[in-house]
Protein backbone atom coordinates (compact mmCIF):
# COMPACT_ATOMS: atom_id res chain seq x y z
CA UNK A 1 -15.69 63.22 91.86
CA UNK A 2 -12.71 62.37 90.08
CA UNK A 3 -9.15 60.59 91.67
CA UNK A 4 -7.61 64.05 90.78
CA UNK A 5 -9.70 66.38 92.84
CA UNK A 6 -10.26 63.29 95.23
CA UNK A 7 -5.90 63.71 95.59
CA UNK A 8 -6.39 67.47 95.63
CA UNK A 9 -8.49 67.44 98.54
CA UNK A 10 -6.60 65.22 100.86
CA UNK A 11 -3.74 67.37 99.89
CA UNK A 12 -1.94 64.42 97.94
CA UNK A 13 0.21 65.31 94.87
CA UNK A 14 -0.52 63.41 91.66
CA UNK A 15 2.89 62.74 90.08
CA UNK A 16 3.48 60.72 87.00
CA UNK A 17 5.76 59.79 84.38
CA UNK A 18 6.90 61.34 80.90
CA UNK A 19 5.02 59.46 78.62
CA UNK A 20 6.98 57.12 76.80
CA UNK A 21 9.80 56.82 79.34
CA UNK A 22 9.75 53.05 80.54
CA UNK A 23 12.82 53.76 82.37
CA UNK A 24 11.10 56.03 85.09
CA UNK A 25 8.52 52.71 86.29
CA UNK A 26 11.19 50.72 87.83
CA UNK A 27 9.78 51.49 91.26
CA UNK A 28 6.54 50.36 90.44
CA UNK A 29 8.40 47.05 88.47
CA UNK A 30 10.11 46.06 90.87
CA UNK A 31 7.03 46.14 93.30
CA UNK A 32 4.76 44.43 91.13
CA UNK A 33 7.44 41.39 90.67
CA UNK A 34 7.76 41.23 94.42
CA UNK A 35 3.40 40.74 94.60
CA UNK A 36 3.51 38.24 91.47
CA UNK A 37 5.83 35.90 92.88
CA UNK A 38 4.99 36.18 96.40
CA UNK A 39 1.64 35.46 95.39
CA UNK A 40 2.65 32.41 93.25
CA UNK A 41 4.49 31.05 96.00
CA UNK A 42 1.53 30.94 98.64
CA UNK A 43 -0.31 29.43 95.55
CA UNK A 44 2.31 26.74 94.96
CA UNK A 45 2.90 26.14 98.80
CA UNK A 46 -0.75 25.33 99.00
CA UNK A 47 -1.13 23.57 95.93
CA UNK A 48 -4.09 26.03 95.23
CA UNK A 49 -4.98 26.54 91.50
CA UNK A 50 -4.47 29.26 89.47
CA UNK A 51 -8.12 30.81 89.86
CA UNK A 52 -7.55 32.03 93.80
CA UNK A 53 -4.67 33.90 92.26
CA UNK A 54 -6.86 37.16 92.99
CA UNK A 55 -7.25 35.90 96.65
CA UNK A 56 -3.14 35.32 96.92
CA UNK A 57 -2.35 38.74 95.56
CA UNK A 58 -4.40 40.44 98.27
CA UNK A 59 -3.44 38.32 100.77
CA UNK A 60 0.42 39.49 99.68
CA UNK A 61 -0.72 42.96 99.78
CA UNK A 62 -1.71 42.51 103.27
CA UNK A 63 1.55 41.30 104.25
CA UNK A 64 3.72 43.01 102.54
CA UNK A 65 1.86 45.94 104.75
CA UNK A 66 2.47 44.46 107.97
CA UNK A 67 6.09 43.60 106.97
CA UNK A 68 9.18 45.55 108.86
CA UNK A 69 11.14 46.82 105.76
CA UNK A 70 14.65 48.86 105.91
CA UNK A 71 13.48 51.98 103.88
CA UNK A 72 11.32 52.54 106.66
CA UNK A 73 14.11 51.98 109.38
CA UNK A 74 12.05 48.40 109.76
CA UNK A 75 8.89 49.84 110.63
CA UNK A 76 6.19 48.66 108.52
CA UNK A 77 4.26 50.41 106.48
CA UNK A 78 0.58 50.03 107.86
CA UNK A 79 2.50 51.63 111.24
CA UNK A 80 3.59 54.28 109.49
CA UNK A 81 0.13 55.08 107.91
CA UNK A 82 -1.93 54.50 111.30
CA UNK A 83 0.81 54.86 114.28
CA UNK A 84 0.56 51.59 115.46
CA UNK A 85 2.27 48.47 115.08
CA UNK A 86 -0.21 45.84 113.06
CA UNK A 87 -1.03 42.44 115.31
CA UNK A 88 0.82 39.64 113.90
CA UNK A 89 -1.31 37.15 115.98
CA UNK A 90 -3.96 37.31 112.96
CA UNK A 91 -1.81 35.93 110.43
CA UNK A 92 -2.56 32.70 109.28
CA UNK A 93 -1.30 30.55 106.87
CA UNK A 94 -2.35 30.96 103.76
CA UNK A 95 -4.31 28.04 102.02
CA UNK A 96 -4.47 25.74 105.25
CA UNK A 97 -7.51 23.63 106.75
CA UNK A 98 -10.11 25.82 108.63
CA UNK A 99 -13.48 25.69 110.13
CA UNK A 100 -15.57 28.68 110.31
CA UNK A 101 -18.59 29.08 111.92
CA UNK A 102 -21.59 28.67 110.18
CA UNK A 103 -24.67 29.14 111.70
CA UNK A 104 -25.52 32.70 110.71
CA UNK A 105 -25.60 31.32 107.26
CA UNK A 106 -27.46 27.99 107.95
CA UNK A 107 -30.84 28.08 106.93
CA UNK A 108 -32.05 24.68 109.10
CA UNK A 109 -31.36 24.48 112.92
CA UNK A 110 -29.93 20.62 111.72
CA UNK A 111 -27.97 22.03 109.26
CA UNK A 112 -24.23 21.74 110.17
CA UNK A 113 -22.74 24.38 112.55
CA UNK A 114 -19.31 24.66 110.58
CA UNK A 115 -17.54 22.43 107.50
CA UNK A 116 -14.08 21.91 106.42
CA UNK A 117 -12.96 25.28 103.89
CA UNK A 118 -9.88 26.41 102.56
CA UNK A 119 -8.21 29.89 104.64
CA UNK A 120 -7.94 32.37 101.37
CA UNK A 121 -6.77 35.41 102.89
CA UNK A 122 -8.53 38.50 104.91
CA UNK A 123 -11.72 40.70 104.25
CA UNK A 124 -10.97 44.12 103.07
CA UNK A 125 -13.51 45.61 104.86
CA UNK A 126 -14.12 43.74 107.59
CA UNK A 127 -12.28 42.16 110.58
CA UNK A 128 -12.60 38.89 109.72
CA UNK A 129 -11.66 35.81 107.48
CA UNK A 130 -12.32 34.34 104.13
CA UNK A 131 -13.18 30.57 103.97
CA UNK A 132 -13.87 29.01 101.02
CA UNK A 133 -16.05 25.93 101.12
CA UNK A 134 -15.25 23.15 97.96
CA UNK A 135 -18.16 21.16 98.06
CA UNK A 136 -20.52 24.81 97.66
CA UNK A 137 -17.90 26.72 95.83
CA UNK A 138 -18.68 29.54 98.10
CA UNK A 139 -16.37 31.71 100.41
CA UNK A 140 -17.75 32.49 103.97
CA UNK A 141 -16.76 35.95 105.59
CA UNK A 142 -16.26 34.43 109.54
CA UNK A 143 -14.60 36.25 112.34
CA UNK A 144 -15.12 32.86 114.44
CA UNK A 145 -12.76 30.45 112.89
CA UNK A 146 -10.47 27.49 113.93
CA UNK A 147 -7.37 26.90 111.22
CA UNK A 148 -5.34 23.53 110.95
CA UNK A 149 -2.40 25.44 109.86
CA UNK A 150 -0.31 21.82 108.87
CA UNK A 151 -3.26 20.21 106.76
CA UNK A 152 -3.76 21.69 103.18
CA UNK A 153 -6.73 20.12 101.46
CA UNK A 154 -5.64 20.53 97.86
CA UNK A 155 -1.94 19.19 98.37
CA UNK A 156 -3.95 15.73 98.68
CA UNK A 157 -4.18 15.61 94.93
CA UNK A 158 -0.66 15.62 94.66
CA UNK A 159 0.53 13.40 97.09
CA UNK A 160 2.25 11.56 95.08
CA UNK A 161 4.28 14.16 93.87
CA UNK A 162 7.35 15.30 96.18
CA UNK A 163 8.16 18.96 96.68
CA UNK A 164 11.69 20.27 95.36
CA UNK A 165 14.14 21.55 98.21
CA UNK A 166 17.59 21.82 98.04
CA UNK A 167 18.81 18.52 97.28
CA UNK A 168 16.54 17.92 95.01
CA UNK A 169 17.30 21.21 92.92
CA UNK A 170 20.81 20.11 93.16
CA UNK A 171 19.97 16.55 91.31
CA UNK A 172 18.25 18.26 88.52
CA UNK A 173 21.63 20.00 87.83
CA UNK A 174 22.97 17.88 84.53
CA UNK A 175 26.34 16.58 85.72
CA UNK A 176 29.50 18.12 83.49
CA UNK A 177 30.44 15.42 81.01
CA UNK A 178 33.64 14.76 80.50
CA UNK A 179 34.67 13.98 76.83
CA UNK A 180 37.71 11.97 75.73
CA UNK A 181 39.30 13.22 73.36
CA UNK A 182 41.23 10.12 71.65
CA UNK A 183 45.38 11.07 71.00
CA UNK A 184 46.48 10.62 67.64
CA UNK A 185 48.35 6.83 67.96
CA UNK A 186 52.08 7.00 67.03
CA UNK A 187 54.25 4.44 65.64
CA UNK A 188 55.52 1.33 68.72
CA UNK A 189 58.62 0.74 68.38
CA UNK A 190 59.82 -2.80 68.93
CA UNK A 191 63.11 -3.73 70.56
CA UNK A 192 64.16 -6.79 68.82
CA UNK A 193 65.09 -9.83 71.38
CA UNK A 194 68.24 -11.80 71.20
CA UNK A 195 66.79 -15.07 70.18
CA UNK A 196 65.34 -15.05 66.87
CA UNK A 197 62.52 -17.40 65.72
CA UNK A 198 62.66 -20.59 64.37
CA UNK A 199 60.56 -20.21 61.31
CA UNK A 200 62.65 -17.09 60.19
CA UNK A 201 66.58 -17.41 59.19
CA UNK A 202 69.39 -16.97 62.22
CA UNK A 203 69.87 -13.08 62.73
CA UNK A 204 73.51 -11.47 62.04
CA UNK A 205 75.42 -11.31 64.80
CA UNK A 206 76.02 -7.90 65.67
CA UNK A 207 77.09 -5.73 68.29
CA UNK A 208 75.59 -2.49 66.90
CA UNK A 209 72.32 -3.68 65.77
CA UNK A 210 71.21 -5.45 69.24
CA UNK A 211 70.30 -1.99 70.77
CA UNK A 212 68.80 -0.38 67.61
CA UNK A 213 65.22 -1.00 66.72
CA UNK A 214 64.57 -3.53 63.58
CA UNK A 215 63.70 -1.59 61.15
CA UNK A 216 61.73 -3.94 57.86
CA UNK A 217 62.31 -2.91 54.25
CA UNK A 218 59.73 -0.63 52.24
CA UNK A 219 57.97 -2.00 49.68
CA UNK A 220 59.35 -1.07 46.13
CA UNK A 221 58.36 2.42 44.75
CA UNK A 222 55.85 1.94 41.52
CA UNK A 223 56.76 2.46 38.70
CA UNK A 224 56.87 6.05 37.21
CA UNK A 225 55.28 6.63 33.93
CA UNK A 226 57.49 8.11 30.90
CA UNK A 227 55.51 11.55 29.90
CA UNK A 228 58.34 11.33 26.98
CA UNK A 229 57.42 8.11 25.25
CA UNK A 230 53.80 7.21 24.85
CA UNK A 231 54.30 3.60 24.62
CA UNK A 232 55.18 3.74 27.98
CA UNK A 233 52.41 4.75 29.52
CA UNK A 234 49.75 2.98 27.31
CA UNK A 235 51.60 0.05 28.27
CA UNK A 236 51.04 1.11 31.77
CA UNK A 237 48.16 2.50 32.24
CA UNK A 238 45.92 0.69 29.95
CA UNK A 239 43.20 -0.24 32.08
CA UNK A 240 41.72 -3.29 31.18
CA UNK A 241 37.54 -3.48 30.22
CA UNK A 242 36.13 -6.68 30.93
CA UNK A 243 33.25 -6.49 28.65
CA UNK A 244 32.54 -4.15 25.67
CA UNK A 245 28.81 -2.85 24.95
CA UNK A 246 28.15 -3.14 21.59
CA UNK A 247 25.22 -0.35 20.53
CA UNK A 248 22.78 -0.15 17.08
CA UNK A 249 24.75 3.36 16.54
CA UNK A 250 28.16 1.89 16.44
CA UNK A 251 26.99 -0.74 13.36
CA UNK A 252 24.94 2.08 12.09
CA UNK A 253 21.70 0.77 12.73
CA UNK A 254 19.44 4.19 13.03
CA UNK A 255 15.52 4.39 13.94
CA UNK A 256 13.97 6.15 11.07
CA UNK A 257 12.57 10.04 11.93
CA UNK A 258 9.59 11.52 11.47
CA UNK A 259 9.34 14.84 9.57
CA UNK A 260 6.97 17.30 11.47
CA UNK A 261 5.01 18.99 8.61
CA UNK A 262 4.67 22.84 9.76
CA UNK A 263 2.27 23.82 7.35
CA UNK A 264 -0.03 20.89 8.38
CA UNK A 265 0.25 21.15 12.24
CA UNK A 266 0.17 24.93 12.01
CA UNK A 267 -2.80 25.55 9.45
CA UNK A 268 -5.76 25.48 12.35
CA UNK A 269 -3.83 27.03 15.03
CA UNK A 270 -2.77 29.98 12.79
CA UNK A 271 -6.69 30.70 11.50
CA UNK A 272 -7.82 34.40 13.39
CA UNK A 273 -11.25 34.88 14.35
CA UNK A 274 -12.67 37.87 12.54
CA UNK A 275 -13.03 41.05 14.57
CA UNK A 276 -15.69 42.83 12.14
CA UNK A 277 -18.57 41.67 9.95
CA UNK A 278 -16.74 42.22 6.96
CA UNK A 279 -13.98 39.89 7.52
CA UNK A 280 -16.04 37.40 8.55
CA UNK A 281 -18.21 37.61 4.99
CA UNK A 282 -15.13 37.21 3.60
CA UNK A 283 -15.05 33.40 5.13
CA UNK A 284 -17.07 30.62 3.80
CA UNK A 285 -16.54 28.65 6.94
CA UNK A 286 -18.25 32.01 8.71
CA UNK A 287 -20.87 32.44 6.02
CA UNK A 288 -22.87 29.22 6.28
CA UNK A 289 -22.27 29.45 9.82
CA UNK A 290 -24.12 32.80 9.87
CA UNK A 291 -27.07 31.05 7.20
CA UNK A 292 -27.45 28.26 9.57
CA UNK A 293 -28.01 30.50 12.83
CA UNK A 294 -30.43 32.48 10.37
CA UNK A 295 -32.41 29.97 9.60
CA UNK A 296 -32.51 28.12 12.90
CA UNK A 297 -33.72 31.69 14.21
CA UNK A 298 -36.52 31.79 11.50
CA UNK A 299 -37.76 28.33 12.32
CA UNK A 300 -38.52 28.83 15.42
CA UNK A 301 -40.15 32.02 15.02
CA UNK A 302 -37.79 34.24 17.34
């Protein structure tokens, strides 16, 4: 029987989406982000590895069931499939310390009536609990269990490592840094004092230049070239070469060249291998070397 005449007989309508129309999942987006991370979260508060991540989903499946929501005027929705409010005195936590018993899958009387597991979430099917032994790798089904709900065996392997709350998400913020930017640095003007030095010649007396700033003289301007006169400016400008290189060209002393003889370099290259027999008759240098293949041929008999 297929899901559609499985829907059409319990009177459910199959509805979907246009094809091609992202847009119209959103529902079904949002509620698959809301499984993911509450999954990941009862995997990271148990310090559980990534391969129970089938046994967290289901586990946020089941609560997510039992949950009061507001589109359902905070009824949940296993109450509003079955009429009657779910019993919250089941729910464990997930990935704690339990100890399940045993004995119905012992296969000695000595053998140990229960053994430390790992609480991965509810059976499916059944009214009981999944426990899932390290040492075996196995996971019990047990209605009969005792949970340690404030020991989790994997968070021993990271002991060492402290959990992030609010303070500590706050110091991983990067603090703002504040960057100088340095002010361009103007002139300082220096009021001159009444008593001059000794080294330097007695000041002028003078009643308007004690409040003014001393001001010291500019260095002469350089001297501007004459664009006019050309002695000027060679006389100027000449700049001055310490030492002059003295070269075999300047006292015409040449290297002798070598002549490249086209007809010689080009005779071999320019020589076309013959395309017919005829042309190649026509070539001594193709005629003995058709004799000698001949008679190599006819000494050896082939």
């Amino acid at each position: 029987m297929g899901l559609r005449n499985l829907l059409a007989i319990n009177g459910i309508s199959h509805l979907t989406t246009p094809p091609h129309t992202p847009e119209h999942n959103g529902y079904s987006e949002r509620r698959h982000r809301h499984i993911v991370e509450t999954g990941l979260t009862l995997l990271s508060h148990a310090s559980l590895l990534l391969i129970f991540w089938s046994q967290a989903f289901a586990t946020t499946v089941y609560l997510i069931n039992r949950l009061p929501t507001k589109s359902l005027g905070l009824s949940s929705p296993y109450q509003s499939i079955f009429g009657t409010a779910p019993h919250y005195s089941k729910l464990k936590i997930f990935g704690c310390l339990c100890y399940p018993w045993l004995r119905p899958y012992s296969s000695h009387k000595l053998d140990p009536r229960s053994k430390p597991c790992i609480f991965l979430g509810y059976s499916s099917s059944q009214h009981a609990y999944l426990c899932f032994d390290p040492t075996s790798t196995k996971i019990f089904i047990s209605r009969h269990v005792k949970f340690v709900e404030t020991v989790f065996p994997h968070k021993s392997l990271h002991h060492q490592l402290p959990r992030p709350d609010s303070t500590t998400i706050d110091s991983w913020i990067p603090p703002i840094l504040h960057v100088s930017v340095p002010h361009p640095t103007l002139p300082v003007q220096h009021t001159p004092s009444t008593e001059c030095p000794q080294e330097l010649p007695p000041c002028a007396a003078s009643s308007s230049s004690s409040t003014s700033p001393a001001l010291q003289p500019l260095p002469p301007p350089l001297p501007t070239p004459q664009l006019n006169n050309p002695t000027s400016v060679n006389q100027t400008f000449q700049p001055t070469i310490p030492h002059r290189m003295t070269t075999r060209s300047q006292n015409n002393i040449h290297k002798p060249q070598r002549k490249l003889n086209l007809h010689t370099h080009f005779t071999s290259t320019s020589v076309t291998e013959p395309t017919t027999v005829t042309q190649a008759l026509k070539n001594p240098h193709w005629r003995k070397a058709m004799s000698e293949e001949y008679d190599a041929l006819v000494s050896n008999g082939t």
